[in-house]
C-alpha atoms as a PDB file:
ATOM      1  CA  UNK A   1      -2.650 -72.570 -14.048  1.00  0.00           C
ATOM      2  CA  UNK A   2       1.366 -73.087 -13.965  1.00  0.00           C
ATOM      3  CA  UNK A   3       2.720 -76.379 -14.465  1.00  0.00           C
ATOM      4  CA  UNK A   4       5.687 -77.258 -11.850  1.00  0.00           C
ATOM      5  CA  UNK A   5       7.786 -79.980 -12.017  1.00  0.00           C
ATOM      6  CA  UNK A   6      10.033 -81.130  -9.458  1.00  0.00           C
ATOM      7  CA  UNK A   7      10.163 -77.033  -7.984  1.00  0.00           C
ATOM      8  CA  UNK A   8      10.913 -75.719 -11.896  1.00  0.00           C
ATOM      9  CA  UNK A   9       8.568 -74.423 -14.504  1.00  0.00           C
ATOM     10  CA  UNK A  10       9.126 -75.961 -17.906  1.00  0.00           C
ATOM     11  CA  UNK A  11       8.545 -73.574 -20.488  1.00  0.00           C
ATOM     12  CA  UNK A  12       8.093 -75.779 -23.799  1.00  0.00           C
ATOM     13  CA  UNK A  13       6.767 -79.170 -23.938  1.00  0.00           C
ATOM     14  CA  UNK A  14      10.596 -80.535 -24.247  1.00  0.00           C
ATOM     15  CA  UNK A  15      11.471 -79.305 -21.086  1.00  0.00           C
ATOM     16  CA  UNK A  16       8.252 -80.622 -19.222  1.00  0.00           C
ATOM     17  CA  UNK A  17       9.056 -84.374 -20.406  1.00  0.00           C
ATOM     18  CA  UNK A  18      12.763 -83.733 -19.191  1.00  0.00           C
ATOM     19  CA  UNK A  19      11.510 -82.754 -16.131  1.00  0.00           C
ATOM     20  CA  UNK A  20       8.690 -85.152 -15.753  1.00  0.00           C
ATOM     21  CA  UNK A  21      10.309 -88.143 -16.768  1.00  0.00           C
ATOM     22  CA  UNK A  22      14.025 -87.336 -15.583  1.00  0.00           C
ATOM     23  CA  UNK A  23      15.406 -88.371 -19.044  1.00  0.00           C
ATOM     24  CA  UNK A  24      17.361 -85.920 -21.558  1.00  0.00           C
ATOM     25  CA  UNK A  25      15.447 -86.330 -24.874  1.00  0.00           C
ATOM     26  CA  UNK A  26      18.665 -85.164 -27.057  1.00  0.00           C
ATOM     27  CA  UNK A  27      20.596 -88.192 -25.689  1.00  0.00           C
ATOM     28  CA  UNK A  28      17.795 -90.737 -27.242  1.00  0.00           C
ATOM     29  CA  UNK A  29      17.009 -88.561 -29.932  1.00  0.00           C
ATOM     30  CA  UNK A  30      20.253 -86.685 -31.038  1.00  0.00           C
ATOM     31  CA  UNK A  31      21.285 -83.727 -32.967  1.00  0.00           C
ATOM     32  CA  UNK A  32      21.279 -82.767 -36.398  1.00  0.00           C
ATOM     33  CA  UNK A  33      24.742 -81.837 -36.275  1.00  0.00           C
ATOM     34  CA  UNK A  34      26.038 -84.714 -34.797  1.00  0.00           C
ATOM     35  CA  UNK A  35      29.153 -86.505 -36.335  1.00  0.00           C
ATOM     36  CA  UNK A  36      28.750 -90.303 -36.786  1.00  0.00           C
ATOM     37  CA  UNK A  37      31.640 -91.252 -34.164  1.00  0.00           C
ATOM     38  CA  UNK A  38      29.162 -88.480 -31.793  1.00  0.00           C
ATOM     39  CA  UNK A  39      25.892 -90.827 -32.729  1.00  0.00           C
ATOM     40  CA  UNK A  40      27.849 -93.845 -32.452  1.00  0.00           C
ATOM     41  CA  UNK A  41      29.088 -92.396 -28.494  1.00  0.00           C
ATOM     42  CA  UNK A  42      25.536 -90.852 -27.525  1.00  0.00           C
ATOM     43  CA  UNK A  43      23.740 -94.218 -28.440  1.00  0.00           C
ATOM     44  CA  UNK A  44      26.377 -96.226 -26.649  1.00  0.00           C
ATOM     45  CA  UNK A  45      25.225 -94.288 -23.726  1.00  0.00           C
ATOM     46  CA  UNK A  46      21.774 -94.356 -24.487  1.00  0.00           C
ATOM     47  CA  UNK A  47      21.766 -97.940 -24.462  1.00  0.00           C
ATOM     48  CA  UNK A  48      23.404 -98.425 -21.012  1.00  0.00           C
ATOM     49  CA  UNK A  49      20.656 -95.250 -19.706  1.00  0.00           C
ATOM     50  CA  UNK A  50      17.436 -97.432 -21.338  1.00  0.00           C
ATOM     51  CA  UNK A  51      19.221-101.140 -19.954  1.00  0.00           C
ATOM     52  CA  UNK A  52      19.174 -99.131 -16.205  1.00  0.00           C
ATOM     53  CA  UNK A  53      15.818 -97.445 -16.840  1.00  0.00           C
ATOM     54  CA  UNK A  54      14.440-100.837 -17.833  1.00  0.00           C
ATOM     55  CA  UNK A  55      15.279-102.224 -14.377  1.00  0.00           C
ATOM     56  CA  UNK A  56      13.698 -99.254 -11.876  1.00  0.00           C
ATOM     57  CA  UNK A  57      10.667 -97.326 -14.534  1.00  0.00           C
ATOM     58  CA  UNK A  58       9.303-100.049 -17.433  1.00  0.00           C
ATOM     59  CA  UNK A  59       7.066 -97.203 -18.584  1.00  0.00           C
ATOM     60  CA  UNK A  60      10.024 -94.336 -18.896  1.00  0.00           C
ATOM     61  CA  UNK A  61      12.073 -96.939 -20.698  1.00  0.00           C
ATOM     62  CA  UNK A  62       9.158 -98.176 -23.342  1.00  0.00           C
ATOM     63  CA  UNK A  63       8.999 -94.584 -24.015  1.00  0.00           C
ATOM     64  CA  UNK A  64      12.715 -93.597 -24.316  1.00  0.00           C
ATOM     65  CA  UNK A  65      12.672 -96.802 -26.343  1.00  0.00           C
ATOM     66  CA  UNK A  66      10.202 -95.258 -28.717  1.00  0.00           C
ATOM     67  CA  UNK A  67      12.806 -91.977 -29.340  1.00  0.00           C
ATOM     68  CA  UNK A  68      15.257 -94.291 -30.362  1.00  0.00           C
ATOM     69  CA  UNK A  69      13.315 -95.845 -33.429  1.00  0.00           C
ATOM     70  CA  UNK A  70      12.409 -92.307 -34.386  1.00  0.00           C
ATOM     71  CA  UNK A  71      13.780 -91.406 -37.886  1.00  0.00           C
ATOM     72  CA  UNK A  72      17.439 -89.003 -37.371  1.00  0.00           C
ATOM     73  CA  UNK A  73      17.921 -86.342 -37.703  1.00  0.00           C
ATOM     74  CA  UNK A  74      18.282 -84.285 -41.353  1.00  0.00           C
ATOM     75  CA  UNK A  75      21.893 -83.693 -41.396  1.00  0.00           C
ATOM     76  CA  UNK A  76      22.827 -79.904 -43.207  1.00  0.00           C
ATOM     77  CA  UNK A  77      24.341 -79.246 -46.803  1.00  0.00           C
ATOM     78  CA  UNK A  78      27.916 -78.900 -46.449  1.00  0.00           C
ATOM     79  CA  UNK A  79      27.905 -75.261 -47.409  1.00  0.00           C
ATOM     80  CA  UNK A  80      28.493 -74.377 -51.142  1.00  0.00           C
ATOM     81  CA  UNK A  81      26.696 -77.693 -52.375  1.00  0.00           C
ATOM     82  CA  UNK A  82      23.706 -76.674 -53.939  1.00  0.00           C
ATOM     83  CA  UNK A  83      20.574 -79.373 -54.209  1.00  0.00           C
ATOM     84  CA  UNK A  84      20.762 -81.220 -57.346  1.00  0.00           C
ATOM     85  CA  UNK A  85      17.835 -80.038 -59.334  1.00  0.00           C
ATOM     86  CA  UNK A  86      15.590 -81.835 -62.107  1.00  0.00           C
ATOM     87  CA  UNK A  87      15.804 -80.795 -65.709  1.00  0.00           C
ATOM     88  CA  UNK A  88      12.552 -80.793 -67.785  1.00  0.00           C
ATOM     89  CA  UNK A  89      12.808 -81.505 -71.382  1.00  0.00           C
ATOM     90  CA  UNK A  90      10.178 -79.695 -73.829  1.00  0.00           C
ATOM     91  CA  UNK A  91       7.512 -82.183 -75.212  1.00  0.00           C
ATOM     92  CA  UNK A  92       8.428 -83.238 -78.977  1.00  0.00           C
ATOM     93  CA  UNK A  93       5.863 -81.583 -81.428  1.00  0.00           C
ATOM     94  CA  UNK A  94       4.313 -84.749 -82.752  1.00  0.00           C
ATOM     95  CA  UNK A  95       2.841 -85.907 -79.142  1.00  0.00           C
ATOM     96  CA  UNK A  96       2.175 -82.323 -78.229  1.00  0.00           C
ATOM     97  CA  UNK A  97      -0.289 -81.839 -81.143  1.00  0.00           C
ATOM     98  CA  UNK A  98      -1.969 -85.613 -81.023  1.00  0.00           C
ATOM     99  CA  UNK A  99      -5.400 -85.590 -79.897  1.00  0.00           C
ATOM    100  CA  UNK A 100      -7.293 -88.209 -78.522  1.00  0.00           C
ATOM    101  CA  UNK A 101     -10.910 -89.018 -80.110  1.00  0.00           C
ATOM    102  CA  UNK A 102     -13.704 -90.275 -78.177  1.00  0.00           C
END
């Protein structure tokens, strides 16, 4: 059975909330490439979007409200950085060889 919303067929579960709820989910949740002056603009605007959707659909808003506690976003490397990566040190030979009697 196809699932139509509003005369379109959503093909991931993304597009079905769009569509179902009338609310772009990148504007309360972002991207991962965002710049901060970007996050501070799209959350300005998400703000003014939830204050409307408050007014005419309580349940859309409680939910968009919900996206916009979600953790952000993993921002990417700057390329060339490499992660920073734990050195182990060999055990000394005195606590390597001490055995425990029980």
């Amino acid at each position: 059975m196809k699932t139509i919303v509003a005369g379109r067929e959503p093909v991931t579960c993304t597009e079905f909330i769009e569509l179902a709820l009338g609310i772009d989910l990148e504007l309360f949740i972002g991207t991962a490439a965002e710049s901060p002056m970007d996050r501070t603009a799209r959350l300005d605007v998400a703000h003014e979007v939830l204050a409307e959707l408050q007014e005419s659909d309580p349940e859309t808003a409680a939910y968009a409200e919900s996206l916009l506690r979600t953790l952000p976003l993993k921002q990417p490397r700057p390329s060339g950085r490499r992660p920073r990566r734990t050195v182990r040190r060999p055990v000394s030979d005195c606590t390597a060889r001490t055995a425990v009697a029980a």
